[in-house]
Protein backbone atom coordinates (compact mmCIF):
# COMPACT_ATOMS: atom_id res chain seq x y z
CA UNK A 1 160.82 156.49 78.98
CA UNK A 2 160.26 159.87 76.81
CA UNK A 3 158.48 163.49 78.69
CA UNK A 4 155.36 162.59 77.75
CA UNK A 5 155.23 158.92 79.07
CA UNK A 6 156.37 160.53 82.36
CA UNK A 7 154.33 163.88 82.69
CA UNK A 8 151.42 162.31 81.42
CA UNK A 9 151.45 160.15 85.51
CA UNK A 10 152.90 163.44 86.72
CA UNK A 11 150.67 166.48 88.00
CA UNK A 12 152.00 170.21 86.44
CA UNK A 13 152.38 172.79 89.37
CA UNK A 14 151.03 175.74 90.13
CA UNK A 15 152.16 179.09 90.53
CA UNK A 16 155.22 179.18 88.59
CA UNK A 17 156.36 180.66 85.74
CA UNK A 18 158.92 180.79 82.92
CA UNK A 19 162.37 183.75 83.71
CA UNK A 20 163.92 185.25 81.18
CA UNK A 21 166.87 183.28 81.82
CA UNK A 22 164.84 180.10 80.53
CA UNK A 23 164.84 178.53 84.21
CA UNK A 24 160.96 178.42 86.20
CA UNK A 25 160.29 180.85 88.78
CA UNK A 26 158.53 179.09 91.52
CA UNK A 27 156.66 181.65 93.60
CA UNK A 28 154.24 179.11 95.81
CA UNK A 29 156.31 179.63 98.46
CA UNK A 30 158.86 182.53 100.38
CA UNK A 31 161.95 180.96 98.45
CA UNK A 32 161.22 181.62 94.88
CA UNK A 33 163.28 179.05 93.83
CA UNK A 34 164.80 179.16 89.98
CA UNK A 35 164.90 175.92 88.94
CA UNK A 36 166.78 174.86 86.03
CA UNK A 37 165.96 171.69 83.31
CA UNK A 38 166.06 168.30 84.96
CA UNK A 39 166.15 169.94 88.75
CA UNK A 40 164.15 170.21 91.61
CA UNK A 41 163.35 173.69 93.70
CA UNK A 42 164.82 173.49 97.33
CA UNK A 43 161.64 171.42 99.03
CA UNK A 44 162.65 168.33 96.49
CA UNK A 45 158.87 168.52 95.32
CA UNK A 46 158.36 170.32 92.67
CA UNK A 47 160.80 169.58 89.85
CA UNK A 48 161.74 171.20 86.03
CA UNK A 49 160.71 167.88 83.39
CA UNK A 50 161.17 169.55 79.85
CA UNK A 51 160.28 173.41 80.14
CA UNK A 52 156.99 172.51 82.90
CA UNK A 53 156.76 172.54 86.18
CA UNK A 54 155.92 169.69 87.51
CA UNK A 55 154.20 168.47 91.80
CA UNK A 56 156.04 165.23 92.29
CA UNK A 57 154.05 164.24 95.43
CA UNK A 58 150.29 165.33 93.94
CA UNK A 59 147.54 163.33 95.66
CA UNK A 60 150.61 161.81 98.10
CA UNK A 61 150.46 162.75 101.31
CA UNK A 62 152.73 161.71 104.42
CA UNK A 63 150.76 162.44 107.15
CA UNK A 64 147.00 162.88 107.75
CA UNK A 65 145.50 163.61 111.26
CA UNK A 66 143.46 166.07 113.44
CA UNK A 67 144.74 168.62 115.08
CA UNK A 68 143.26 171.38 117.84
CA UNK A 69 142.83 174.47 116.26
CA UNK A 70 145.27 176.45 118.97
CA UNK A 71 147.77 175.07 116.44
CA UNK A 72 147.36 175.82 113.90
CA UNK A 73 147.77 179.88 112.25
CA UNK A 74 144.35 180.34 111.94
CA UNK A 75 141.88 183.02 112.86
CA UNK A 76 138.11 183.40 113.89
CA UNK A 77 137.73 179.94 115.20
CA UNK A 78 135.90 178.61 118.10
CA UNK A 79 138.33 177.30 120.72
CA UNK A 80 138.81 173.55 121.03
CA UNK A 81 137.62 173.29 117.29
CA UNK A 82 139.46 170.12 115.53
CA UNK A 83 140.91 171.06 112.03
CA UNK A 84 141.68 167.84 109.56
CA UNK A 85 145.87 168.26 108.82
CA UNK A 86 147.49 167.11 105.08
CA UNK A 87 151.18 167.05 104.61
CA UNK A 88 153.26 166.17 102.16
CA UNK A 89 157.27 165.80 101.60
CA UNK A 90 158.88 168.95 100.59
């Protein structure tokens, strides 16, 4: 199966760009990963497929529920709101 077979079921990243030492600066998160052809960053999510970055678990999540707000970082909320939780792996 060629790139294009396989990006074109694949979702391209955001916030990443290309270093000058050819490898993808990842900057969505604290790690700025440099990832090099073929490889993933350190969360296993976001991976290098010819020159793009590319989300591997877009529209996947792991877990869905509802949380209190108390825990969750968030400011200016009423206590004993309920926030709706997505994760993914990575």
């Amino acid at each position: 199966m060629g790139i294009a077979a396989i990006s074109s079921k694949l979702h391209e990243a955001g916030w990443w760009e290309t270093s000058p030492n050819r490898k993808l600066h990842g900057y969505l998160c604290p790690r700025h990963c440099e990832i090099g052809e073929g490889l993933a960053g350190f969360c296993f999510i976001r991976k290098d497929i010819g020159g793009r970055l590319y989300n591997l678990g877009y529209a996947q999540p792991a877990v869905m529920q509802v949380d209190p707000i108390e825990k969750k970082p968030l400011n200016h909320f009423l206590p004993d709101t309920k926030i709706f939780s997505l994760g993914t792996v990575g």
